[in-house]
PDB file of N, CA and C in Angstrom:
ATOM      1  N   UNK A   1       0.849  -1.170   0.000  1.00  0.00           N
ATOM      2  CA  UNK A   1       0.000   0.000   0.000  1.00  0.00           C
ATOM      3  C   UNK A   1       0.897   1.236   0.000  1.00  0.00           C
ATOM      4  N   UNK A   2       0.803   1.930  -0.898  1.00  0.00           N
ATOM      5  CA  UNK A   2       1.519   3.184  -1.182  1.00  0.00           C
ATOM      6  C   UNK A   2       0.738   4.574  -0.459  1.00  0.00           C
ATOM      7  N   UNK A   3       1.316   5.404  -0.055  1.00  0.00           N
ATOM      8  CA  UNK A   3       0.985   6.477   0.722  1.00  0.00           C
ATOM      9  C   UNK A   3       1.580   7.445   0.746  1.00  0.00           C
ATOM     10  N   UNK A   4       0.889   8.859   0.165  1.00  0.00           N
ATOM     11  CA  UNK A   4       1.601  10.304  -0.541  1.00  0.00           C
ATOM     12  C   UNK A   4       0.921  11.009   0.285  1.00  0.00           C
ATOM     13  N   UNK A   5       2.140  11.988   0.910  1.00  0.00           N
ATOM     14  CA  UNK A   5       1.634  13.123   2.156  1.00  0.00           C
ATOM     15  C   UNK A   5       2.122  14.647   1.302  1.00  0.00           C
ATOM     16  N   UNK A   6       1.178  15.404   1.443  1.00  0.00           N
ATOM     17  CA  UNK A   6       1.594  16.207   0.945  1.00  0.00           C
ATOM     18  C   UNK A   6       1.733  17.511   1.913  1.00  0.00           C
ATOM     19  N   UNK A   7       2.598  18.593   2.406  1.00  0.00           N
ATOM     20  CA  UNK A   7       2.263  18.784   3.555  1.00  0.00           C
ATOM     21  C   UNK A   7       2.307  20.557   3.032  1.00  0.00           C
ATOM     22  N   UNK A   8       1.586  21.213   3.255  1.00  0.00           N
ATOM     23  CA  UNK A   8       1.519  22.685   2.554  1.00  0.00           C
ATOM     24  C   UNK A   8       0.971  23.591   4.235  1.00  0.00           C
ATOM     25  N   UNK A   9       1.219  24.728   3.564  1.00  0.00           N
ATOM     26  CA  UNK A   9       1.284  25.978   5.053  1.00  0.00           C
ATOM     27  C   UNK A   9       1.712  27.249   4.891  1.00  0.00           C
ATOM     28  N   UNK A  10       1.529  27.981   5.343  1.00  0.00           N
ATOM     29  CA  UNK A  10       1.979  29.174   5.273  1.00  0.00           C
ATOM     30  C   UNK A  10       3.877  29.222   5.931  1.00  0.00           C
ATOM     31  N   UNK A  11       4.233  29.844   5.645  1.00  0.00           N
ATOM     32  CA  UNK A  11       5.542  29.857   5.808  1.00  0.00           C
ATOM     33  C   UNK A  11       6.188  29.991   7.760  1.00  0.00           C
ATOM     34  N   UNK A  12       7.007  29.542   8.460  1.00  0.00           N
ATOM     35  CA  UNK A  12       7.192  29.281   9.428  1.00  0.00           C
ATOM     36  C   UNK A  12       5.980  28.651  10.311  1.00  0.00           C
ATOM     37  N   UNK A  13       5.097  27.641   9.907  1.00  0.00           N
ATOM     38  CA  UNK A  13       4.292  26.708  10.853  1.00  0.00           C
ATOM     39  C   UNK A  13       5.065  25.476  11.318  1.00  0.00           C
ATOM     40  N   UNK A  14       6.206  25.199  10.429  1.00  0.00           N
ATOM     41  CA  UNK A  14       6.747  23.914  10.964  1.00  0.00           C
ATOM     42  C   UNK A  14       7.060  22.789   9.935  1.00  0.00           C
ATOM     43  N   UNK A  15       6.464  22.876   8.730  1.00  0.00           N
ATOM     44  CA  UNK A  15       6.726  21.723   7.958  1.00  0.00           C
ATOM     45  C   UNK A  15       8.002  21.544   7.063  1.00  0.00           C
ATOM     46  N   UNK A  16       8.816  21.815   7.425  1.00  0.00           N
ATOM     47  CA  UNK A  16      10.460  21.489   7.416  1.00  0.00           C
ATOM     48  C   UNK A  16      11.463  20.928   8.110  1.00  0.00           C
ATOM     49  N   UNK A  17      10.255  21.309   9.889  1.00  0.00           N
ATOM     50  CA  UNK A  17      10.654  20.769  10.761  1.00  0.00           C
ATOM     51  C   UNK A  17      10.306  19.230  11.357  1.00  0.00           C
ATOM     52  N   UNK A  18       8.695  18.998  10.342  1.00  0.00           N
ATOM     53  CA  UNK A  18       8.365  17.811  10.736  1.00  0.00           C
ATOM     54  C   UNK A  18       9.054  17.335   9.547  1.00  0.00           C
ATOM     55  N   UNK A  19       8.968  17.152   7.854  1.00  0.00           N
ATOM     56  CA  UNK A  19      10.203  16.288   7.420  1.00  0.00           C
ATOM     57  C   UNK A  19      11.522  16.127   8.232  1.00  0.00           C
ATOM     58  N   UNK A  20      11.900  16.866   8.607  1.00  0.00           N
ATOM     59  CA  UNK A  20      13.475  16.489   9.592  1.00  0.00           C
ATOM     60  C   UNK A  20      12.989  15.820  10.636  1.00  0.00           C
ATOM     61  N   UNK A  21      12.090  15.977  11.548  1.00  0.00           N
ATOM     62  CA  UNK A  21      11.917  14.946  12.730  1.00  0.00           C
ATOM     63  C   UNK A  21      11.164  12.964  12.160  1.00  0.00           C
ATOM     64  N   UNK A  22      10.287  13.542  10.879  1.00  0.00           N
ATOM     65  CA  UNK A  22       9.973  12.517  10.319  1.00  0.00           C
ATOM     66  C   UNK A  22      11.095  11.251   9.700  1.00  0.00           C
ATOM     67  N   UNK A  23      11.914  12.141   9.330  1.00  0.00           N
ATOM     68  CA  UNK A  23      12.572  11.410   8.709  1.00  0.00           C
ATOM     69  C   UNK A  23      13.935  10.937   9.593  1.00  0.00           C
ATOM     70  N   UNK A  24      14.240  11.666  10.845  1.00  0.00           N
ATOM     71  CA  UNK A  24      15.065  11.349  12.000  1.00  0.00           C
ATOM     72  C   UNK A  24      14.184   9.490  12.202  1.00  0.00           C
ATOM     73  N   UNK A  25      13.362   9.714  12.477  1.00  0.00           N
ATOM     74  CA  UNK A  25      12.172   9.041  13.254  1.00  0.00           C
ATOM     75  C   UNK A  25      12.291   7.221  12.092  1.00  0.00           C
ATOM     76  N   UNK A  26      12.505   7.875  10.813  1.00  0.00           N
ATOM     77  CA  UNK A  26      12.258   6.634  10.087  1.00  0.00           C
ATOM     78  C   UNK A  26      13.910   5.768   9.986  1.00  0.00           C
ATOM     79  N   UNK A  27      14.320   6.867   9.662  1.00  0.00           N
ATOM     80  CA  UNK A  27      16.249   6.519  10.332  1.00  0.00           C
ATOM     81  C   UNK A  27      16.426   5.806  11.345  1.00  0.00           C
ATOM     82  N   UNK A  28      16.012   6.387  12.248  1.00  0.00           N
ATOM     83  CA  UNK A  28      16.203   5.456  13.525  1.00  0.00           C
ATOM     84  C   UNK A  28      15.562   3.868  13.481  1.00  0.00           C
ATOM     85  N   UNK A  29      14.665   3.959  12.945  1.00  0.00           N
ATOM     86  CA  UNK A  29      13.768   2.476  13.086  1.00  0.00           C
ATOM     87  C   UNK A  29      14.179   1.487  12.132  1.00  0.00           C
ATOM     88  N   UNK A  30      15.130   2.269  11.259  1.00  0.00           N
ATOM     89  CA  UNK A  30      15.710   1.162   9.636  1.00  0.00           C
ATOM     90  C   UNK A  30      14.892   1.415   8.796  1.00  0.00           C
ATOM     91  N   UNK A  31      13.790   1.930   8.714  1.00  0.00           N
ATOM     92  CA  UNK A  31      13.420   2.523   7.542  1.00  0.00           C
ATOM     93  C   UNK A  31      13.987   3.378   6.103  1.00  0.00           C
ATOM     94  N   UNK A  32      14.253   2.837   4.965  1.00  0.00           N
ATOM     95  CA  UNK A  32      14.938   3.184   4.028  1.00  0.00           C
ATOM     96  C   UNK A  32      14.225   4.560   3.709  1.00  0.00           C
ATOM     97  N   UNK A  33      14.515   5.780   3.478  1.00  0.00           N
ATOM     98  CA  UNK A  33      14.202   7.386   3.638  1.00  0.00           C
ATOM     99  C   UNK A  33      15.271   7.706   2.457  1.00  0.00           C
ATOM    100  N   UNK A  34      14.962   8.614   1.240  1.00  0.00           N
ATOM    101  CA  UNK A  34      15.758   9.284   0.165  1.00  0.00           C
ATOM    102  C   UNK A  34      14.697  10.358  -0.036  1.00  0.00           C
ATOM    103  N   UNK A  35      15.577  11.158  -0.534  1.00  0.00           N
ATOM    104  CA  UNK A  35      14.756  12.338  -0.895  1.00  0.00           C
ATOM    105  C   UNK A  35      15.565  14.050  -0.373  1.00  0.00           C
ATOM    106  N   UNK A  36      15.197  14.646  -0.436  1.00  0.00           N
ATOM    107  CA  UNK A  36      15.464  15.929  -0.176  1.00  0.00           C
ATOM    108  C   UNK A  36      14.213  16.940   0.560  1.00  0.00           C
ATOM    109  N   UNK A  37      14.983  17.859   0.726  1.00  0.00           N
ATOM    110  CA  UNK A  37      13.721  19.059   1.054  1.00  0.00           C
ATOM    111  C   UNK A  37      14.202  20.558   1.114  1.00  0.00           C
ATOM    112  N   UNK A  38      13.492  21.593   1.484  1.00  0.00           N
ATOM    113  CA  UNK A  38      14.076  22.810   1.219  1.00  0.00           C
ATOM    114  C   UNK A  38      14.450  23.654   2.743  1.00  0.00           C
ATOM    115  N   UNK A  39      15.193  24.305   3.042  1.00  0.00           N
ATOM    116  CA  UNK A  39      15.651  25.452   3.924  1.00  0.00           C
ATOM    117  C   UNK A  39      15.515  26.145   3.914  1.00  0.00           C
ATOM    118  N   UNK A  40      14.561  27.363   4.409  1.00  0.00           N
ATOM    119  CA  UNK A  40      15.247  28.814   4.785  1.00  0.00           C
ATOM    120  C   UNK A  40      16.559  28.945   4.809  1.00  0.00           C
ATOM    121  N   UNK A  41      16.956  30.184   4.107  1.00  0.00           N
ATOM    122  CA  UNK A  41      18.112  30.842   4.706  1.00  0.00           C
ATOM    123  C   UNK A  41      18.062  32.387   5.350  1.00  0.00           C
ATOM    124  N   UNK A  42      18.448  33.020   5.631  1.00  0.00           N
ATOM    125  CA  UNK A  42      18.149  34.065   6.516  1.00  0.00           C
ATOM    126  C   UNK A  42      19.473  34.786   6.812  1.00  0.00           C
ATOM    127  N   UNK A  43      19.707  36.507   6.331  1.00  0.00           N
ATOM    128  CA  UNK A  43      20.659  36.654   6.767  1.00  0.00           C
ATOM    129  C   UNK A  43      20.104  38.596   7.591  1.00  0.00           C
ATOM    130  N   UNK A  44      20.364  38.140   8.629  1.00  0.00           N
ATOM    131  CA  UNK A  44      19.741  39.873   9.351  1.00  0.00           C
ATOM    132  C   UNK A  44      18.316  39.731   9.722  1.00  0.00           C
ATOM    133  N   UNK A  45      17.974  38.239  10.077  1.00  0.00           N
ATOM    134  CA  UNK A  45      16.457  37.842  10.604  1.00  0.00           C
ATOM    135  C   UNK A  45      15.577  38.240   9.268  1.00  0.00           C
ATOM    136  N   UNK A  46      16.098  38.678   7.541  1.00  0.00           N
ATOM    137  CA  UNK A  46      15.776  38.647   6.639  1.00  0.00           C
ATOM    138  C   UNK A  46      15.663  37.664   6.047  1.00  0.00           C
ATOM    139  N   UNK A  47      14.646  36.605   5.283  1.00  0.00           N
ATOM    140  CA  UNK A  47      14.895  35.565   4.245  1.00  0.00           C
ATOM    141  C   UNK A  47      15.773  36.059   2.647  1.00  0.00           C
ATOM    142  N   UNK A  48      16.286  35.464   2.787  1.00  0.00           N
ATOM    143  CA  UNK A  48      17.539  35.511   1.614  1.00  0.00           C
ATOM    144  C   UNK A  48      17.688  34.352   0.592  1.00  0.00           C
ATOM    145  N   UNK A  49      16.823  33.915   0.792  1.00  0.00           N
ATOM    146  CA  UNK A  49      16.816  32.144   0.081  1.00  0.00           C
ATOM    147  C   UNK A  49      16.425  31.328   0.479  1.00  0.00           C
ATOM    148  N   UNK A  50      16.664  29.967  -0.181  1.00  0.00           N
ATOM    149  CA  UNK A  50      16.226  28.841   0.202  1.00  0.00           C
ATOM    150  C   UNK A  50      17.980  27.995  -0.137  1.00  0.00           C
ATOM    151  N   UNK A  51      17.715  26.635   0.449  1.00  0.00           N
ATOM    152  CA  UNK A  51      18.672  25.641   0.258  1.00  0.00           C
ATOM    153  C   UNK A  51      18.220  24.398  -0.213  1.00  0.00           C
ATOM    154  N   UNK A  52      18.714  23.839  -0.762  1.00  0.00           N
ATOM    155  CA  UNK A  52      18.242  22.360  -0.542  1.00  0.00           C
ATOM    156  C   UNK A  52      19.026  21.451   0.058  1.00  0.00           C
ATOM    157  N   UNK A  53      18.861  20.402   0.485  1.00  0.00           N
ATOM    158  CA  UNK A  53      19.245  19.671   1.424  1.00  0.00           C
ATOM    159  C   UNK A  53      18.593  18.297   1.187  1.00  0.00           C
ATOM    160  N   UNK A  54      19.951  17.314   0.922  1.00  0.00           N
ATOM    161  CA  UNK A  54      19.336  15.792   0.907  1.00  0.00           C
ATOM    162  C   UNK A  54      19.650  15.123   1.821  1.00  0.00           C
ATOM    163  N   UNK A  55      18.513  14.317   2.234  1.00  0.00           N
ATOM    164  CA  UNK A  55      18.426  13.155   3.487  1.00  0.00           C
ATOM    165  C   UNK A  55      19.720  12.614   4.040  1.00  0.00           C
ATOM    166  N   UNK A  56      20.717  12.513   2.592  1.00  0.00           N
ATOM    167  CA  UNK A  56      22.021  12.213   2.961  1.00  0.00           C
ATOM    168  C   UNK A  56      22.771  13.429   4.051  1.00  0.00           C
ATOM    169  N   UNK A  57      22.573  14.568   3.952  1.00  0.00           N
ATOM    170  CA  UNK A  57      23.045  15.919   4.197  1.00  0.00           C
ATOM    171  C   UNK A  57      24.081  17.064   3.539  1.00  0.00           C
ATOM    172  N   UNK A  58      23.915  16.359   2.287  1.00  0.00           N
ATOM    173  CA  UNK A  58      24.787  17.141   1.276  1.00  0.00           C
ATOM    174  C   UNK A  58      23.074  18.346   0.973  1.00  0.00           C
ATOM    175  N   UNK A  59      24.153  19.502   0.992  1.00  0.00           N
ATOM    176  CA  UNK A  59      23.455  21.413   0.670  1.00  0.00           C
ATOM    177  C   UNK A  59      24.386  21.509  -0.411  1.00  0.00           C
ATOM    178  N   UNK A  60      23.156  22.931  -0.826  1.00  0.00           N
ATOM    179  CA  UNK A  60      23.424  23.526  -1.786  1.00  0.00           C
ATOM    180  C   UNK A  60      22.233  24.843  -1.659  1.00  0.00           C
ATOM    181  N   UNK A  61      23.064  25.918  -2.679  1.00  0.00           N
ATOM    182  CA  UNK A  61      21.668  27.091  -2.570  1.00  0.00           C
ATOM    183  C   UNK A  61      20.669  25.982  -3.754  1.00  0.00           C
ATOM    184  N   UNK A  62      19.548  26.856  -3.643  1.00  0.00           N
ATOM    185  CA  UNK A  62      18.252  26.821  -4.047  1.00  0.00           C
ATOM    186  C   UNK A  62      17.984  27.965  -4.968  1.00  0.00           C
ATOM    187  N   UNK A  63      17.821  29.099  -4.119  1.00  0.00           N
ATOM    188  CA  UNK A  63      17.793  30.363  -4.640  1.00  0.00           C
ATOM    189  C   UNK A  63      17.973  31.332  -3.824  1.00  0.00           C
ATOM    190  N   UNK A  64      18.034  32.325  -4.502  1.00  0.00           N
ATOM    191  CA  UNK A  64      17.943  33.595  -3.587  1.00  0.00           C
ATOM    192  C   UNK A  64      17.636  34.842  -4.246  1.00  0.00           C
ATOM    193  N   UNK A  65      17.317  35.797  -3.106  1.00  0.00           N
ATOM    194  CA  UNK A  65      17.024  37.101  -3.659  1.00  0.00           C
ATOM    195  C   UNK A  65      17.765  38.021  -4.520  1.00  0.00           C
ATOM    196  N   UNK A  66      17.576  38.221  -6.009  1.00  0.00           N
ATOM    197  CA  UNK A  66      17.981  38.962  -6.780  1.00  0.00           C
ATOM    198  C   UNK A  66      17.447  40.630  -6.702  1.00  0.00           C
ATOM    199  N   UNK A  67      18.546  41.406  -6.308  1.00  0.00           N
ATOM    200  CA  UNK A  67      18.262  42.768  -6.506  1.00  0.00           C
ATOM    201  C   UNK A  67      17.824  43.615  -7.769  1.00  0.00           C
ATOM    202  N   UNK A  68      18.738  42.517  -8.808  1.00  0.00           N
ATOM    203  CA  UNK A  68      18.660  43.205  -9.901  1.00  0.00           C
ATOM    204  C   UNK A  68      17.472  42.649 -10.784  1.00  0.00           C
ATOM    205  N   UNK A  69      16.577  43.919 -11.304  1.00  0.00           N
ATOM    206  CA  UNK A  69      15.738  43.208 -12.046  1.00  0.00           C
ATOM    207  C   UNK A  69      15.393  43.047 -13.500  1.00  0.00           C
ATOM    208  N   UNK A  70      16.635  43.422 -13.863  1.00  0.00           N
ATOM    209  CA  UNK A  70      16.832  42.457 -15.523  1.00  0.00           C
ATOM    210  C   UNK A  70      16.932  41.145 -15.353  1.00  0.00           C
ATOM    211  N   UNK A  71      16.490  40.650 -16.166  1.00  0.00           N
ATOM    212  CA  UNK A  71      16.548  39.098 -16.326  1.00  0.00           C
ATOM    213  C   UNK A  71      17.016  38.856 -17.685  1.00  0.00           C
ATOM    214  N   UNK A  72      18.201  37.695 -17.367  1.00  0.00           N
ATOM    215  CA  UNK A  72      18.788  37.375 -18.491  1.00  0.00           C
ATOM    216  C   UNK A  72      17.839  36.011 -19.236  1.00  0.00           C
ATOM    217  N   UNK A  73      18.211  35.454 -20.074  1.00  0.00           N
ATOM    218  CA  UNK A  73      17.530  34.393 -20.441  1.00  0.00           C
ATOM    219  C   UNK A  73      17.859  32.969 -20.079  1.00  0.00           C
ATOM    220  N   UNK A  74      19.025  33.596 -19.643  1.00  0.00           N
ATOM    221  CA  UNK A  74      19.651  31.898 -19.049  1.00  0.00           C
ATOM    222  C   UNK A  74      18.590  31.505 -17.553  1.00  0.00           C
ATOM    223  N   UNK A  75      18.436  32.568 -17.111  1.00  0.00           N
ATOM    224  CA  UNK A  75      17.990  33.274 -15.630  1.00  0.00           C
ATOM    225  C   UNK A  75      16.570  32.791 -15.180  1.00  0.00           C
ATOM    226  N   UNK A  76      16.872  32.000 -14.343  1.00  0.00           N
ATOM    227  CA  UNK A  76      15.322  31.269 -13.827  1.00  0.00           C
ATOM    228  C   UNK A  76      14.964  32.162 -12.648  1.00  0.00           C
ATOM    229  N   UNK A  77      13.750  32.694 -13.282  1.00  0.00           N
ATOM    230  CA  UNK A  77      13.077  33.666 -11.633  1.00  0.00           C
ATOM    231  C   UNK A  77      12.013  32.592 -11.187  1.00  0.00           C
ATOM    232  N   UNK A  78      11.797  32.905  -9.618  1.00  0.00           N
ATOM    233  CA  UNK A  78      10.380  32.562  -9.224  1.00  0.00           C
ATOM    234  C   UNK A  78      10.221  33.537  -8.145  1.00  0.00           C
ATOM    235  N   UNK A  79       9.312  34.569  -8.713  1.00  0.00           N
ATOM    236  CA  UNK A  79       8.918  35.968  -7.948  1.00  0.00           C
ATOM    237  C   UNK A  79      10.440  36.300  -7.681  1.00  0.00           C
ATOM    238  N   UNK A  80      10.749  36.985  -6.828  1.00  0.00           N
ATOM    239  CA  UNK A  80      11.516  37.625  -6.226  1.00  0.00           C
ATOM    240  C   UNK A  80      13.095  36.494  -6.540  1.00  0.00           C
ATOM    241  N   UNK A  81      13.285  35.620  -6.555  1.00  0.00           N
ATOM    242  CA  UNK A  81      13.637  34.444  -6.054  1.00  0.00           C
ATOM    243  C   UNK A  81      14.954  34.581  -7.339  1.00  0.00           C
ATOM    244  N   UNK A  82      16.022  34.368  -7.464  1.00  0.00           N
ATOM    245  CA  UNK A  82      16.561  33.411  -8.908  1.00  0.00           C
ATOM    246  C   UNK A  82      17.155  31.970  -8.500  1.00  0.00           C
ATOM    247  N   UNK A  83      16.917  31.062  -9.079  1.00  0.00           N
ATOM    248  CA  UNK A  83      16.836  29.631  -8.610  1.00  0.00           C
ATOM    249  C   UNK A  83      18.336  29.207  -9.415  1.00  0.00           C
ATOM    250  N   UNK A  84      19.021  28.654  -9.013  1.00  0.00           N
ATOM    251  CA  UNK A  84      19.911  28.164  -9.297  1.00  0.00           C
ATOM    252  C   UNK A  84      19.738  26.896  -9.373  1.00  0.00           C
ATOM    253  N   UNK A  85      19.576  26.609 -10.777  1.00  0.00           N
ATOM    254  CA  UNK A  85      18.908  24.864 -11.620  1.00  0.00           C
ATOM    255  C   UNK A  85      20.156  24.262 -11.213  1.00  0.00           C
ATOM    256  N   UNK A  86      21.272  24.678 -11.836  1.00  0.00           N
ATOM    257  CA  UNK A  86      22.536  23.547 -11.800  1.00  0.00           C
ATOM    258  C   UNK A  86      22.904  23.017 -10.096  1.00  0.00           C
ATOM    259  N   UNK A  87      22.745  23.500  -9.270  1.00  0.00           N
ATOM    260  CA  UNK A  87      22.740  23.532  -8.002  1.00  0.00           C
ATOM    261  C   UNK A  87      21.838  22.474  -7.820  1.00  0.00           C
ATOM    262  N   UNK A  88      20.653  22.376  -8.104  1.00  0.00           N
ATOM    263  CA  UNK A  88      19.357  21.838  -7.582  1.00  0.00           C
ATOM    264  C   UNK A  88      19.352  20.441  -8.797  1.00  0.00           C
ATOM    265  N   UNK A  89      19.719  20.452  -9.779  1.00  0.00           N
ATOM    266  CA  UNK A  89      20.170  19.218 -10.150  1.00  0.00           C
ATOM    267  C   UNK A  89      21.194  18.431  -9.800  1.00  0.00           C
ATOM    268  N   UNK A  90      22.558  18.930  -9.455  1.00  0.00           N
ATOM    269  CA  UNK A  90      23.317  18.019  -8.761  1.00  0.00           C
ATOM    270  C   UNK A  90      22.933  17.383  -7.447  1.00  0.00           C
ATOM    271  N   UNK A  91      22.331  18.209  -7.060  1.00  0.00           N
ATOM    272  CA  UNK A  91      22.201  17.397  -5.805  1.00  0.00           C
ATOM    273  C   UNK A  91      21.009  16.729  -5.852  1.00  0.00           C
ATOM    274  N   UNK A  92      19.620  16.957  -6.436  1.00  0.00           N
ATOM    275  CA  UNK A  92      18.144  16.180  -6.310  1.00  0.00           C
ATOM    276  C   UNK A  92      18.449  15.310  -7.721  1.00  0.00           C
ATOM    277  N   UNK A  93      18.905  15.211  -8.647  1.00  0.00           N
ATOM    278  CA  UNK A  93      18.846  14.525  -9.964  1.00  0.00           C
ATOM    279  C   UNK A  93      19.468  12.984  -9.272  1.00  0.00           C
ATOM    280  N   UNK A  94      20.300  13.295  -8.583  1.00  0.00           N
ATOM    281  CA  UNK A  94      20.691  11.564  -8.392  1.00  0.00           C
ATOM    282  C   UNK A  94      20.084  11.093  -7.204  1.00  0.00           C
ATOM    283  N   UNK A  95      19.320  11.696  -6.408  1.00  0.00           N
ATOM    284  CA  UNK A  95      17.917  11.133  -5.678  1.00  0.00           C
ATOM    285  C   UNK A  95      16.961  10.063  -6.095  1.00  0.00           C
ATOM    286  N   UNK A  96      16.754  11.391  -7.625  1.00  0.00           N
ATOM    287  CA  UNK A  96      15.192  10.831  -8.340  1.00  0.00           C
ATOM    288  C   UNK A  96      15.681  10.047  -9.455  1.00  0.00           C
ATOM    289  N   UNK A  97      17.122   9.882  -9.468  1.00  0.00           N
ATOM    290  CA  UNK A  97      17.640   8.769 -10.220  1.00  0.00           C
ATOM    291  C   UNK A  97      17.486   6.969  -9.398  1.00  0.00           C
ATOM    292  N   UNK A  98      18.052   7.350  -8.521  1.00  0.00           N
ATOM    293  CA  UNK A  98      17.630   6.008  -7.459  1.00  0.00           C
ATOM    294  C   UNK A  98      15.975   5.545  -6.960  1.00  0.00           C
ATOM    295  N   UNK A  99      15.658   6.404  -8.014  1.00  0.00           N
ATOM    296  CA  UNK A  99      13.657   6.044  -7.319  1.00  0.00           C
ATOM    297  C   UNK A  99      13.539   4.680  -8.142  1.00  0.00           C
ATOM    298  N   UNK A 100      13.005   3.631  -7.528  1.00  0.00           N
ATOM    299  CA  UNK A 100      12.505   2.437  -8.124  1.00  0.00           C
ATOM    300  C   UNK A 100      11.183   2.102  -7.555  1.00  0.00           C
ATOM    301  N   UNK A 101      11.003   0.973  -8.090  1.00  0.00           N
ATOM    302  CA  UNK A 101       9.589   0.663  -7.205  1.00  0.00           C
ATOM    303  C   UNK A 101       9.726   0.128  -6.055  1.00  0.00           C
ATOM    304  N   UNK A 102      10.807  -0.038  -5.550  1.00  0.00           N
ATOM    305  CA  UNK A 102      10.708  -0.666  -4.022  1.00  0.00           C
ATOM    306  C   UNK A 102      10.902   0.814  -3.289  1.00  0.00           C
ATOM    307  N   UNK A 103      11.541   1.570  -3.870  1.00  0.00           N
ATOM    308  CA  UNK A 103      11.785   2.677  -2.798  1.00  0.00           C
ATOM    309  C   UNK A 103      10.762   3.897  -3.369  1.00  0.00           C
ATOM    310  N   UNK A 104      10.394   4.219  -4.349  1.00  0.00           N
ATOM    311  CA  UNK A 104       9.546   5.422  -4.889  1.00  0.00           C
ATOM    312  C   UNK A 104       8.563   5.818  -4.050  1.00  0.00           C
ATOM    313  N   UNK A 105       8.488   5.095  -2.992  1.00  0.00           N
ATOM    314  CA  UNK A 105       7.165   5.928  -1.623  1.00  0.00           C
ATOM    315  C   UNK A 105       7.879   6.244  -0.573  1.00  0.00           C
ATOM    316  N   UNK A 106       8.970   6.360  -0.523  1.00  0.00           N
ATOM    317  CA  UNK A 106      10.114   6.940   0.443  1.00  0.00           C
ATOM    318  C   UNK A 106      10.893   7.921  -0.009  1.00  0.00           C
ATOM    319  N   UNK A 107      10.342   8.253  -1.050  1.00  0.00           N
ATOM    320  CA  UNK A 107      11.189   9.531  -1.225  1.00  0.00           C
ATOM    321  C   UNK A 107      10.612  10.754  -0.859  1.00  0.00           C
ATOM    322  N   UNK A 108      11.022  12.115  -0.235  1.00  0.00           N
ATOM    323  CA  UNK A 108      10.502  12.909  -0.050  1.00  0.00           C
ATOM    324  C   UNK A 108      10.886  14.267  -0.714  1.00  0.00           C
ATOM    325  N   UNK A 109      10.287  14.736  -1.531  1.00  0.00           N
ATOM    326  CA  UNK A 109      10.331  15.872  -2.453  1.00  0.00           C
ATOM    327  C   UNK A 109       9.574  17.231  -1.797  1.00  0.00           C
ATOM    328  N   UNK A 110      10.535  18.384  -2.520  1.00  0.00           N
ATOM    329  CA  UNK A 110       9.334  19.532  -1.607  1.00  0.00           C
ATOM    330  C   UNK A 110       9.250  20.498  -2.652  1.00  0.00           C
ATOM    331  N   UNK A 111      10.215  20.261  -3.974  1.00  0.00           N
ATOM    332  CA  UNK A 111       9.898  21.788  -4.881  1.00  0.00           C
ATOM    333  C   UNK A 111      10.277  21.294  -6.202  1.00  0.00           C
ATOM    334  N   UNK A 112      10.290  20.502  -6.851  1.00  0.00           N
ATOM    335  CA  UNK A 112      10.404  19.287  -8.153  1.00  0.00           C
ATOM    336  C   UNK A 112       9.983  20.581  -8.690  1.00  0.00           C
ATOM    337  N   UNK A 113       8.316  20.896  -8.294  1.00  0.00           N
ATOM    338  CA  UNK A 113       7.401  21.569  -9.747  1.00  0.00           C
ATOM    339  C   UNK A 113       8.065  22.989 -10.061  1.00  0.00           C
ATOM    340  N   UNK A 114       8.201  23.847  -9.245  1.00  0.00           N
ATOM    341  CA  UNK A 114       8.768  24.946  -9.141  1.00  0.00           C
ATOM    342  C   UNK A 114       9.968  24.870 -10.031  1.00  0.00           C
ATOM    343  N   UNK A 115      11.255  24.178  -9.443  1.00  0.00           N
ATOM    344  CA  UNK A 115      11.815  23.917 -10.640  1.00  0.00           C
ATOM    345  C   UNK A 115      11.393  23.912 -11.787  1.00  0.00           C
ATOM    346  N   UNK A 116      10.927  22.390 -12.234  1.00  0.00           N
ATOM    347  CA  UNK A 116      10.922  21.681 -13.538  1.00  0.00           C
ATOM    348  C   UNK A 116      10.097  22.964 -14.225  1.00  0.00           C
ATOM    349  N   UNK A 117       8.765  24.196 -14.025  1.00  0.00           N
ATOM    350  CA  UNK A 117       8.700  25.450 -14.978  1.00  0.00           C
ATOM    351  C   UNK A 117      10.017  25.812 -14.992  1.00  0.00           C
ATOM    352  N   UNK A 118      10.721  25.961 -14.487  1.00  0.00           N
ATOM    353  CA  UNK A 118      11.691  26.974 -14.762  1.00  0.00           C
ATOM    354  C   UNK A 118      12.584  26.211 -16.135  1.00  0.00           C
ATOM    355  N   UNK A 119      12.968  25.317 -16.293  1.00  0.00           N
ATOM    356  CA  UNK A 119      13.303  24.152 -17.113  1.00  0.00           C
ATOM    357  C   UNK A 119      12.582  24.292 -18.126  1.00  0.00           C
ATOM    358  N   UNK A 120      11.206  24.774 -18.714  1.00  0.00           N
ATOM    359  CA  UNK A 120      10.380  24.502 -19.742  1.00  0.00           C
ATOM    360  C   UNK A 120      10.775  26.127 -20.296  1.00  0.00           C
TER     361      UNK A 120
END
């Protein structure tokens, strides 16, 4: 039996904090856990970005706040945001490379879609 949580909120309620305790929780018990998820970053009690971060504990940026508002074409915005693809593929591409059918309901994803527009 397969089972997809999807967990959405307004920003600082906690659901970054329950993937990390969730997935502490499945670690501990031998439960096989892959996947990634995203970070705040914060610099001056300001948000400045995001990170990503895989289960393994290898980071990387995500994105961050661009001052400047030309946009080149290489240049992936989301609102305010410029996302750094090559970043977010090295580290999530060989995640969702290891998805099979024994493990594909243990993986935990938090921003695939967001990306993958930026990609189209």
């Amino acid at each position: 039996m397969s089972r997809h949580v999807f967990l959405t909120g307004p920003p600082g309620i906690g659901k970054t904090t329950l993937i990390q305790k969730v997935t502490q929780a499945l670690k501990s018990s031998d439960v096989p856990v892959d996947g990634f998820y995203t970070e705040e970053v914060k610099e001056g009690g300001r948000r400045r970005g995001f990170d990503v971060v895989t289960l393994s504990g290898k980071r990387g940026p995500l994105s961050r706040v661009s001052s400047d508002s030309s946009t080149s074409r290489r240049e992936c915005r989301v609102g305010q945001y410029v996302v750094d693809v090559a970043s977010f593929e090295q580290l999530v591409l060989p995640v969702l490379r290891n998805v099979s059918k024994e493990n594909r309901n243990n993986i935990l994803q938090d921003i695939l879609a967001a990306v993958e527009s930026c990609r189209q």
